[in-house]
Each structure stands twice: as structure tokens, then as C-alpha cells.
Protein backbone atom coordinates (compact mmCIF):
# COMPACT_ATOMS: atom_id res chain seq x y z
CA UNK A 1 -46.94 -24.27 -38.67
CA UNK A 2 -48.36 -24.79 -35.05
CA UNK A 3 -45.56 -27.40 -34.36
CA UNK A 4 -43.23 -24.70 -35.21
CA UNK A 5 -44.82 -21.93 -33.29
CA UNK A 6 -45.30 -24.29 -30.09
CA UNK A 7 -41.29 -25.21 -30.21
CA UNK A 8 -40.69 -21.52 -30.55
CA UNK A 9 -42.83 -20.59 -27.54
CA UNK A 10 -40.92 -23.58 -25.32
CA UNK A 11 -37.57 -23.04 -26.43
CA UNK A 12 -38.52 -19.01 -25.36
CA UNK A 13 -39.83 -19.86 -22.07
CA UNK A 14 -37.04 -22.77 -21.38
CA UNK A 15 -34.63 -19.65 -22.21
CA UNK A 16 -36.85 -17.54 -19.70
CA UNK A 17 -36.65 -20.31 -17.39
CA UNK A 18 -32.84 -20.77 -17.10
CA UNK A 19 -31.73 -17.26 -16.79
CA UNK A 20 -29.67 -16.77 -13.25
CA UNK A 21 -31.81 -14.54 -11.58
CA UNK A 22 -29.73 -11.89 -9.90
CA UNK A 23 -31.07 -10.05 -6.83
CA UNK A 24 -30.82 -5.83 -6.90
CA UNK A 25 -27.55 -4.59 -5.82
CA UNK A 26 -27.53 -2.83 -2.72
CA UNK A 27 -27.60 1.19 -3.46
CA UNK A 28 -24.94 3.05 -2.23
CA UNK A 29 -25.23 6.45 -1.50
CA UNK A 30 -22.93 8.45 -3.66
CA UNK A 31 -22.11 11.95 -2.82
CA UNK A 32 -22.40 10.97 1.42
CA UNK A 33 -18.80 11.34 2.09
CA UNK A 34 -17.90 15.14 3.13
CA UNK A 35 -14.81 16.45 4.86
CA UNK A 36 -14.37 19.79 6.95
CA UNK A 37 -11.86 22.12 8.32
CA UNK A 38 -12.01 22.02 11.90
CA UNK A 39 -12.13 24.17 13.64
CA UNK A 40 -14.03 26.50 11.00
CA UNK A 41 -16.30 24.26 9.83
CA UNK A 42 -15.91 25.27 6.65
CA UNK A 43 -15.97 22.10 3.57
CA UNK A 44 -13.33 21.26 2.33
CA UNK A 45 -14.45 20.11 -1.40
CA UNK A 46 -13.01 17.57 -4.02
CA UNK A 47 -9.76 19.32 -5.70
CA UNK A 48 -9.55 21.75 -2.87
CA UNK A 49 -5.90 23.48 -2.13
CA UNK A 50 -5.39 24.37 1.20
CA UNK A 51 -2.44 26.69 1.37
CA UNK A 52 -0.26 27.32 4.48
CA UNK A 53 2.73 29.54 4.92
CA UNK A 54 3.92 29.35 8.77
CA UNK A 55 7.33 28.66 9.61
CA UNK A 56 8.98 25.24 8.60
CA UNK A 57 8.42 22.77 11.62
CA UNK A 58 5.85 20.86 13.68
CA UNK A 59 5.94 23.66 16.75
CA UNK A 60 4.05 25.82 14.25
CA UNK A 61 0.04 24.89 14.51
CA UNK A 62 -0.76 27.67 11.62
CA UNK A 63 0.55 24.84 9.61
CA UNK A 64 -1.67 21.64 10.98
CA UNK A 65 -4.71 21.09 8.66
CA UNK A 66 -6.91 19.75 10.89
CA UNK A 67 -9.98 18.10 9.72
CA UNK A 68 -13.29 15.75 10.21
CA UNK A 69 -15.68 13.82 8.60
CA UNK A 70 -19.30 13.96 8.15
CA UNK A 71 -22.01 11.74 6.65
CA UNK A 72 -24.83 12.44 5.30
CA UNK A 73 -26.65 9.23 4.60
CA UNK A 74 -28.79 6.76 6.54
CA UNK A 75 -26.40 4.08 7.07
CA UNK A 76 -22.58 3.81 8.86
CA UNK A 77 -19.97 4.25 6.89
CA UNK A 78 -16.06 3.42 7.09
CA UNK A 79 -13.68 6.18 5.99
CA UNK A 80 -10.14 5.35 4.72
CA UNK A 81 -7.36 7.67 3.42
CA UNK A 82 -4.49 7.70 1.68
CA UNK A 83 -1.18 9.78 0.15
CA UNK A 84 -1.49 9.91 -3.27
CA UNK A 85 1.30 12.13 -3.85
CA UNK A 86 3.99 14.61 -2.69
CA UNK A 87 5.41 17.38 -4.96
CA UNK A 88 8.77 19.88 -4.07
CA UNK A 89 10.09 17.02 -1.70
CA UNK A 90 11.96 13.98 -2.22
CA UNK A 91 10.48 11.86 0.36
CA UNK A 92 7.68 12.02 3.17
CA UNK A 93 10.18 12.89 6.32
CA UNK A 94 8.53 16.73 6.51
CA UNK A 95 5.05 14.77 7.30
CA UNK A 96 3.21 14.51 10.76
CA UNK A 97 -0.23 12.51 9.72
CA UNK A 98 -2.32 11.87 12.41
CA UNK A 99 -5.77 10.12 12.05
CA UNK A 100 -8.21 8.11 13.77
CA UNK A 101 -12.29 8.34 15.28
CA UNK A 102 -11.34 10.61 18.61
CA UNK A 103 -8.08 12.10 19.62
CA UNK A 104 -7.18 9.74 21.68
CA UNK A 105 -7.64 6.61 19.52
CA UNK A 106 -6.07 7.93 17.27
CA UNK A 107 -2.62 7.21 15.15
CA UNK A 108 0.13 9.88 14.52
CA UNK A 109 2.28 9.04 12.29
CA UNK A 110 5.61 10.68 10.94
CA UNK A 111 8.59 10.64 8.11
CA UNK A 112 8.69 7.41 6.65
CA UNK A 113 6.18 5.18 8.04
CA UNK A 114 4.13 7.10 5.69
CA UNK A 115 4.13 5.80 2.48
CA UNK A 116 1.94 6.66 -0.69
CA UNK A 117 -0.62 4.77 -1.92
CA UNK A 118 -0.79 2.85 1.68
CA UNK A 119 -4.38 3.15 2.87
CA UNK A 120 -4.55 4.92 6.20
CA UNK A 121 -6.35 3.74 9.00
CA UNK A 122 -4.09 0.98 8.94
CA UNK A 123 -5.70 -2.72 9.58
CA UNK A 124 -4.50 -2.60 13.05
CA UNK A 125 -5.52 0.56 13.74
CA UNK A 126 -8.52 1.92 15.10
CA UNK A 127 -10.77 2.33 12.07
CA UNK A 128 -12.89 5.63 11.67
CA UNK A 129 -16.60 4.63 11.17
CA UNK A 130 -19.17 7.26 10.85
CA UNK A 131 -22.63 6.81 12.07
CA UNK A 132 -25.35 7.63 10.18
CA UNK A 133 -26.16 11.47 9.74
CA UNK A 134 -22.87 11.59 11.74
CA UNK A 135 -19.60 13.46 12.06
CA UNK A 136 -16.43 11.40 12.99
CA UNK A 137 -12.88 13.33 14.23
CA UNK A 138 -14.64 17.04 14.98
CA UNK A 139 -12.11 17.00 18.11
CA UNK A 140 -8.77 17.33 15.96
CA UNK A 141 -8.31 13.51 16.14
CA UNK A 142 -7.63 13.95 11.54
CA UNK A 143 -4.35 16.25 11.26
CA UNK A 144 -1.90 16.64 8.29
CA UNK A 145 1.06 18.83 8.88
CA UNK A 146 4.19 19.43 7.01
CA UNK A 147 7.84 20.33 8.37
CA UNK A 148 9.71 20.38 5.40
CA UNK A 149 10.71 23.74 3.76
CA UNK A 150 10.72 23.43 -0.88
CA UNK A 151 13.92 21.79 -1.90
CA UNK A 152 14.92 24.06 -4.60
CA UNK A 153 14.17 24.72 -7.85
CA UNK A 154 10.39 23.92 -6.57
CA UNK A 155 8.71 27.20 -4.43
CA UNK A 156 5.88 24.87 -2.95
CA UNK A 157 5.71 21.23 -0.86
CA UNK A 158 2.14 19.53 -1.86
CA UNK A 159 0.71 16.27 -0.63
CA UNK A 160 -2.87 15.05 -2.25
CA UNK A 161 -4.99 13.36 0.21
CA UNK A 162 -7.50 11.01 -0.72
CA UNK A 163 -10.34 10.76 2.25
CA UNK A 164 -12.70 7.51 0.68
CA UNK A 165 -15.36 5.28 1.68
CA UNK A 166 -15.38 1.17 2.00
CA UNK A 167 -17.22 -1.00 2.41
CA UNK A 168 -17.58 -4.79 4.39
CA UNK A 169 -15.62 -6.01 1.72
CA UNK A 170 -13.15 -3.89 1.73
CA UNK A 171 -14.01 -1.85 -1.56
CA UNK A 172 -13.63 1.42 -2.11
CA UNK A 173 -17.65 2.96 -2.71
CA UNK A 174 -19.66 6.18 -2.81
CA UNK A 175 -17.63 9.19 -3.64
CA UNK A 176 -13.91 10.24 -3.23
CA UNK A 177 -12.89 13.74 -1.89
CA UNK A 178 -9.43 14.52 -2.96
CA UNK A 179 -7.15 17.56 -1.90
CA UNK A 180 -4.32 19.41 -1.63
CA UNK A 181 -2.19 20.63 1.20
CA UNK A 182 0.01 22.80 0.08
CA UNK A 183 2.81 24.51 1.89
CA UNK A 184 4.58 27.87 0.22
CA UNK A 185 7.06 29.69 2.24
């Protein structure tokens, strides 16, 4: 009975032994990622519809959603976005997208060299890193704006924006805020 007890106790600890020991994940902040309307300052939340009603064209700034970025944790963070999808157009011509850090490193965009699901800075691009407890694009540098009137029988244009953190890696961390720009004539 000992013998069996004693081979017990060393197959346990040679178990024990030869486990991979795996160090703690680093803990990412969830919930740091927030995005405003500049210049009112007011958040613009995850499954938010912004609505705008100007006159077709880019000459019309009532239709420009501008926007920033803030963070709210104690480390950096890199901010990515992307088109998820477009609604009561066929194709992204209507679109001015302009993004970046400041206003003038940033990247305006228009028509088709947007595409959806491409993430946005772009590689080459100068990449919009928050510091921490930061804001990032309070200047105008983030603005979405649509030129395109409905094509017919739909009474809206939408375009969902995803605004996302990443990280070293490149994977997408922390939380998501995803909205809605919606133009209605």
C-alpha cells in the first residue's frame, strides 16, 4: 500500500512538474476607446446614427461628420477604422473619408479608393496613436462626408464605421465603437 501511495504522489508531482507554465496575459483595457463629435464634444456611442440632411455635395459642411478620438487608459493606443457597409448606394463614389493624427498628416480619401472592409489608416499612412489619457484628431483631422443623393426606391444613404483598437501585433483589442452616418434628403 505505501509503494502504491509513493508512485501516486511521484507520478502527481512529475505531472506538476511538466506542465508549460504560461506567464499572465497582458490586460487590456476594454471599454478605453471613445469617439466624439467635434466640434460639440458630444460622444458619439456604439450603434449611434448620426443623421444629416444638407444638400447633396462636398461644398456643403452641414454634411461633414467630423470627429476625434479619446483614450481613457494608462497606456498608448493605435486606432484603426474601417467601412463596414453602405446602404441606398451602389458603390462608395458619394464618399469623402478623411483621417489621420492632425489635419495636416492626415489622408483624404474619395470614391473608390475606399473600399469596405479595408482597414483605414492605411500601412503607409500616418497611423493615429493616442497617448495615454489622450485625445487624437480634436482639430478636424477624422471627417466622413457623403455626396451622393438615395438612388431610388431607398429614401436614405448609410455607411457603418467601425473606429477599433490594435495592438503591436496587429490585432484588433479593447472595445469597438460602431456607427452610422446616415444621410436623408
Amino acid at each position: 500500500m505505501k509503494k502504491l501511495i509513493m508512485v501516486l504522489l511521484v507520478g502527481f508531482a512529475l505531472i506538476g512538474c511538466s506542465k508549460d507554465e504560461v506567464g499572465t496575459p497582458a490586460v487590456t483595457d476594454t471599454n478605453t476607446l471613445k469617439v466624439f463629435n467635434y466640434p460639440s464634444n458630444s460622444e458619439i456611442l456604439d450603434g449611434s446614427i448620426i443623421l444629416f440632411s444638407g444638400s447633396t455635395g462636398l461644398v456643403d459642411p452641414t454634411n461633414a461628420l467630423k470627429f476625434y478620438f479619446k483614450n481613457t487608459s494608462s497606456s498608448e493606443m493605435k486606432v484603426r477604422m474601417r467601412l463596414v457597409s453602405i446602404t441606398g448606394v451602389p458603390n462608395t463614389n458619394g464618399i469623402s473619408f478623411c483621417y489621420g493624427p492632425n489635419v495636416n498628416d492626415g489622408v483624404c480619401l474619395q470614391g473608390s479608393a475606399l473600399t469596405i472592409g479595408t482597414l483605414y489608416p492605411r500601412n503607409n499612412d500616418a497611423q493615429i496613436i493616442i497617448p495615454a489619457n489622450g485625445t487624437s484628431g480634436t482639430g478636424g483631422a477624422n471627417k466622413f462626408q457623403n455626396s451622393s443623393a438615395p438612388v431610388s426606391p431607398a429614401t436614405a444613404v448609410s455607411y457603418v464605421i467601425e473606429a477599433f483598437q490594435q495592438d503591436v501585433n496587429g490585432n484588433e483589442v479593447g472595445n469597438k465603437v460602431r456607427f452610422t452616418y446616415r444621410y436623408q434628403q
